[in-house]
C-alpha atoms as a PDB file:
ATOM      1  CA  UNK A   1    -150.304 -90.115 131.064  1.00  0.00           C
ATOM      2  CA  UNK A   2    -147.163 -88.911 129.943  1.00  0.00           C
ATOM      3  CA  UNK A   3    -146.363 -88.573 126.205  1.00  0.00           C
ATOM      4  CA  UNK A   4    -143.003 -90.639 124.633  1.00  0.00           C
ATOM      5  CA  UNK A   5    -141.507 -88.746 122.311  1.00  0.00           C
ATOM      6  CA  UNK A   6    -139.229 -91.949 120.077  1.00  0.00           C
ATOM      7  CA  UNK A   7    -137.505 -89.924 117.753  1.00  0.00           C
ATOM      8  CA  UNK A   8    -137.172 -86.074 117.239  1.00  0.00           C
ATOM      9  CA  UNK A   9    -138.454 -84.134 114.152  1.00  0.00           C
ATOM     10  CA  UNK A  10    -135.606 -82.852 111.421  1.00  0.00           C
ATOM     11  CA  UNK A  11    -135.963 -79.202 111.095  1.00  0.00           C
ATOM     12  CA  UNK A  12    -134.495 -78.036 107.827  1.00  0.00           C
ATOM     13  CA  UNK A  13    -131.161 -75.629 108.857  1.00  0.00           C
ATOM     14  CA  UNK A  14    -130.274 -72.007 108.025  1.00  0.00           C
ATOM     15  CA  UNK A  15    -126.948 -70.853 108.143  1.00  0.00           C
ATOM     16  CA  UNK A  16    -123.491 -71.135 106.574  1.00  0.00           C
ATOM     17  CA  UNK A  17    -122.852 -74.619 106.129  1.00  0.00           C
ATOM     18  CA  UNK A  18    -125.194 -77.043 107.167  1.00  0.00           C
ATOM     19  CA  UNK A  19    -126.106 -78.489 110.738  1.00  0.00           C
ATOM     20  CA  UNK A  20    -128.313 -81.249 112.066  1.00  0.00           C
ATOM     21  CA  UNK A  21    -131.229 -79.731 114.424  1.00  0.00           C
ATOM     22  CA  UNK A  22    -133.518 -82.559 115.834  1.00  0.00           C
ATOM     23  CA  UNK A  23    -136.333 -80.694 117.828  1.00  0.00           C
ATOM     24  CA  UNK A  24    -138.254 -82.867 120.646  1.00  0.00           C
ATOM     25  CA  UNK A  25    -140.662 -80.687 121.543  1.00  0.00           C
ATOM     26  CA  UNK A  26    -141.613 -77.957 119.653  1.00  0.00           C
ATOM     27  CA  UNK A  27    -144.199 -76.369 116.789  1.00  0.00           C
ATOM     28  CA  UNK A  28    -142.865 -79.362 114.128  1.00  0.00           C
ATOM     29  CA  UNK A  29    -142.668 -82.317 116.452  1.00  0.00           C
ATOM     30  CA  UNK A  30    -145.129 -81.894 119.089  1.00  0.00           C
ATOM     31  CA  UNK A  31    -147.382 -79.171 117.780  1.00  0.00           C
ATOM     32  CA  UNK A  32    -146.230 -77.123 121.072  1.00  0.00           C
ATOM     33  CA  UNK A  33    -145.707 -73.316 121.079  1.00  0.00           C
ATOM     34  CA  UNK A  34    -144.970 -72.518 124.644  1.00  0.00           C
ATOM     35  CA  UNK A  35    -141.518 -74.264 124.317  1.00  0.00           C
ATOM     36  CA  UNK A  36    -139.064 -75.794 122.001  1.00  0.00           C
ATOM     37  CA  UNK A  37    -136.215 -78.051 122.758  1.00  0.00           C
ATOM     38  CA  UNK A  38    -134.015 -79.230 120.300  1.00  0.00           C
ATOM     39  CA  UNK A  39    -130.187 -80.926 120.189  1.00  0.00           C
ATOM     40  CA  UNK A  40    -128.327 -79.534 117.691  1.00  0.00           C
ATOM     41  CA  UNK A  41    -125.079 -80.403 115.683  1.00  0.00           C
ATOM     42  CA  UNK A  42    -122.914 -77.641 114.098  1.00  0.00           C
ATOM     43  CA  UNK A  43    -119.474 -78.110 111.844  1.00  0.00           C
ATOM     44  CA  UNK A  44    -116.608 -76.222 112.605  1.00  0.00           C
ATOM     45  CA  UNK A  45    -117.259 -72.722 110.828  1.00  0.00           C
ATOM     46  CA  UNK A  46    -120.433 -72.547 111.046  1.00  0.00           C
ATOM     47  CA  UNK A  47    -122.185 -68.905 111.608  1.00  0.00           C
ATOM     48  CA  UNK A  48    -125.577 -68.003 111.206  1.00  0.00           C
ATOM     49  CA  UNK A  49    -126.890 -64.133 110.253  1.00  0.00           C
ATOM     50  CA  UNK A  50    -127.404 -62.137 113.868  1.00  0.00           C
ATOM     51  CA  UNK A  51    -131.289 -62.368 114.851  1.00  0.00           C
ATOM     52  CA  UNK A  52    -133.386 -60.355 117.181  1.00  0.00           C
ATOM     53  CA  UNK A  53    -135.747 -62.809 118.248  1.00  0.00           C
ATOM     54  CA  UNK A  54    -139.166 -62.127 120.335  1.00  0.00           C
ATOM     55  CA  UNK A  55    -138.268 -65.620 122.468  1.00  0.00           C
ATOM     56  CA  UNK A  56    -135.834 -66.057 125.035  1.00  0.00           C
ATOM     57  CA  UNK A  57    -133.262 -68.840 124.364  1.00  0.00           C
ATOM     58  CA  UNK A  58    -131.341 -70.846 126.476  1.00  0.00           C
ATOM     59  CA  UNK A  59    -127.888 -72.978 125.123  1.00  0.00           C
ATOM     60  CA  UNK A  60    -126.614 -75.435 126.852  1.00  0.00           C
ATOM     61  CA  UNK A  61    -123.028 -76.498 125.700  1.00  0.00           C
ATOM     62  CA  UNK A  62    -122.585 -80.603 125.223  1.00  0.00           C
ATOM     63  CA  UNK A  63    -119.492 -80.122 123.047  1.00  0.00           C
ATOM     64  CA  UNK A  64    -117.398 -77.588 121.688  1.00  0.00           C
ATOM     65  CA  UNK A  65    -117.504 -74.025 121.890  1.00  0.00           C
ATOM     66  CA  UNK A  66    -120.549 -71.518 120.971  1.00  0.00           C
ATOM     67  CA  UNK A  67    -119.961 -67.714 119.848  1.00  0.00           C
ATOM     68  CA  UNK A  68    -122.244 -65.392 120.864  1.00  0.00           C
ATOM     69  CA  UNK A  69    -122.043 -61.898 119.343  1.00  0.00           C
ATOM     70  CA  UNK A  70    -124.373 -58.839 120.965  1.00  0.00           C
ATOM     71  CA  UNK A  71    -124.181 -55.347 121.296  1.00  0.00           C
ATOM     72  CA  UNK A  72    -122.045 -55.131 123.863  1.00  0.00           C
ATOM     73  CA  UNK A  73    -119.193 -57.845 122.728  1.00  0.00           C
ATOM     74  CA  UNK A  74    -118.711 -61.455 122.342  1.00  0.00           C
ATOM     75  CA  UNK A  75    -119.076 -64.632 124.761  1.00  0.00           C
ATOM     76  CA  UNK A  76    -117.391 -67.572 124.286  1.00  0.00           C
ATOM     77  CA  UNK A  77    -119.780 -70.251 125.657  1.00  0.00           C
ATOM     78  CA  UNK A  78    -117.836 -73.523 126.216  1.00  0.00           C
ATOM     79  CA  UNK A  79    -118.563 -77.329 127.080  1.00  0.00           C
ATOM     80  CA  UNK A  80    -120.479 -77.248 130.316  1.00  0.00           C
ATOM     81  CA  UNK A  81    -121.395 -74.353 130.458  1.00  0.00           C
ATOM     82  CA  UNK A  82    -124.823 -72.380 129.036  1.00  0.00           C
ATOM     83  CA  UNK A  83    -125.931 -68.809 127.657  1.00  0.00           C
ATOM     84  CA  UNK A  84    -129.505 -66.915 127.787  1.00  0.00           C
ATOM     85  CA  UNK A  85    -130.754 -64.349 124.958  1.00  0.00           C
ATOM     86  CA  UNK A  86    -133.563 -62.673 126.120  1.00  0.00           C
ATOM     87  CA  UNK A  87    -136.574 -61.094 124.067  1.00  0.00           C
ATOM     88  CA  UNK A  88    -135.920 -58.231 121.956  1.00  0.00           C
ATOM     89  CA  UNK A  89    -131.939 -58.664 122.337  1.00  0.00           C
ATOM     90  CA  UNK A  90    -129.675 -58.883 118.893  1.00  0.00           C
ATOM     91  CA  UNK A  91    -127.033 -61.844 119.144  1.00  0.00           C
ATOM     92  CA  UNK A  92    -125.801 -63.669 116.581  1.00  0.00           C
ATOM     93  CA  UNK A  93    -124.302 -67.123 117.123  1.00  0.00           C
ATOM     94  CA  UNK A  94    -121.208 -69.016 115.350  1.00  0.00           C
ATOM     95  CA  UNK A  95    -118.747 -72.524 116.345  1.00  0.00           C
ATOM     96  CA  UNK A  96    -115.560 -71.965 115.016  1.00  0.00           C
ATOM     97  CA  UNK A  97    -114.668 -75.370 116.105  1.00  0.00           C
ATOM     98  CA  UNK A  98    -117.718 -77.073 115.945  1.00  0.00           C
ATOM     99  CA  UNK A  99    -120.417 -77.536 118.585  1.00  0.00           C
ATOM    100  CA  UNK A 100    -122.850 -79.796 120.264  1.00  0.00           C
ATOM    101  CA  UNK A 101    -125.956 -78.190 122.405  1.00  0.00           C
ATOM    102  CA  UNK A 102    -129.566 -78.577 123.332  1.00  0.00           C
ATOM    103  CA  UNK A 103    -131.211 -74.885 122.752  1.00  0.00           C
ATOM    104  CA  UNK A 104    -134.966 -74.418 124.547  1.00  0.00           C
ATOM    105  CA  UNK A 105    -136.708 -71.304 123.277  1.00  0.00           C
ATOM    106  CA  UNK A 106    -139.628 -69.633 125.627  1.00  0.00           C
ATOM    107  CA  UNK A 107    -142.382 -69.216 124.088  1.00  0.00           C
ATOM    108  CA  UNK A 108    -141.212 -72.167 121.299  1.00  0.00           C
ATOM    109  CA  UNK A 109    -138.849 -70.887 118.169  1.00  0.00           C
ATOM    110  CA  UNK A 110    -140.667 -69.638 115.514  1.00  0.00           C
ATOM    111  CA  UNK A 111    -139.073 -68.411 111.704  1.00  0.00           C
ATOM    112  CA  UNK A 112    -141.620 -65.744 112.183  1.00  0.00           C
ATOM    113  CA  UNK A 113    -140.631 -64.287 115.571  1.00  0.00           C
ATOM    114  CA  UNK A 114    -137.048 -65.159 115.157  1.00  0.00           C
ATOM    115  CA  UNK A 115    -136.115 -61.918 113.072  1.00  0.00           C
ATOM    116  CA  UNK A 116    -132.682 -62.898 111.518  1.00  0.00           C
ATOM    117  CA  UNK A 117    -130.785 -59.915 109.747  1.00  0.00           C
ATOM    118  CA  UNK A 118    -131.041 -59.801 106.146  1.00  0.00           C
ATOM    119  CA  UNK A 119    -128.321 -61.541 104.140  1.00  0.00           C
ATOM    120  CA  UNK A 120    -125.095 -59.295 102.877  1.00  0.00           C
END
């Protein structure tokens, strides 16, 4: 039978200046840790410290306009459109305007196997 999910877990957020993250499947609201999938709100100005994480990650844009920093650059990820980090690959993600997005992270996210850089 399949499972309802009614209403999605609050996962306390890390970053500069908050943001909402409401995970629907996941280690917090389904006890899952093959996959997460959460929607999540960020202000204008919000950036996060870069991460090398051991899970890929997949953003899909609802609203706004996602920064991605890696080695090689910058992507500007916009409504519409998505962006993949794969295992083992340093990025480190910002809105300068704000943005809406669902993120789904293979095997699920983890604050143990995300690997965020230290703060300055």
């Amino acid at each position: 039978m399949p499972t309802l999910i009614t209403q999605p877990s609050i996962i306390p957020p890390v970053g500069h200046k908050p943001k909402l993250i409401e995970e629907y499947a996941g280690r917090v609201a389904t006890q899952n840790d093959s996959v997460s999938i959460a929607r999540i709100v960020c202000p204008a100005g919000w950036s996060e410290n870069g991460q090398q994480p051991e899970f890929a990650e997949t953003k899909v844009v609802l609203q706004g306009k996602i920064l991605v920093e890696h080695q090689q650059g910058v992507l500007e990820v916009l409504t519409g459109q998505a962006v993949t980090s794969h295992p083992g690959e340093w990025v480190r993600y910002s809105t300068p305007e704000g943005a809406e997005y669902l993120a789904v992270c293979v095997p699920a996210f983890s604050p143990q196997t995300v690997h965020r850089d230290p703060d300055i």
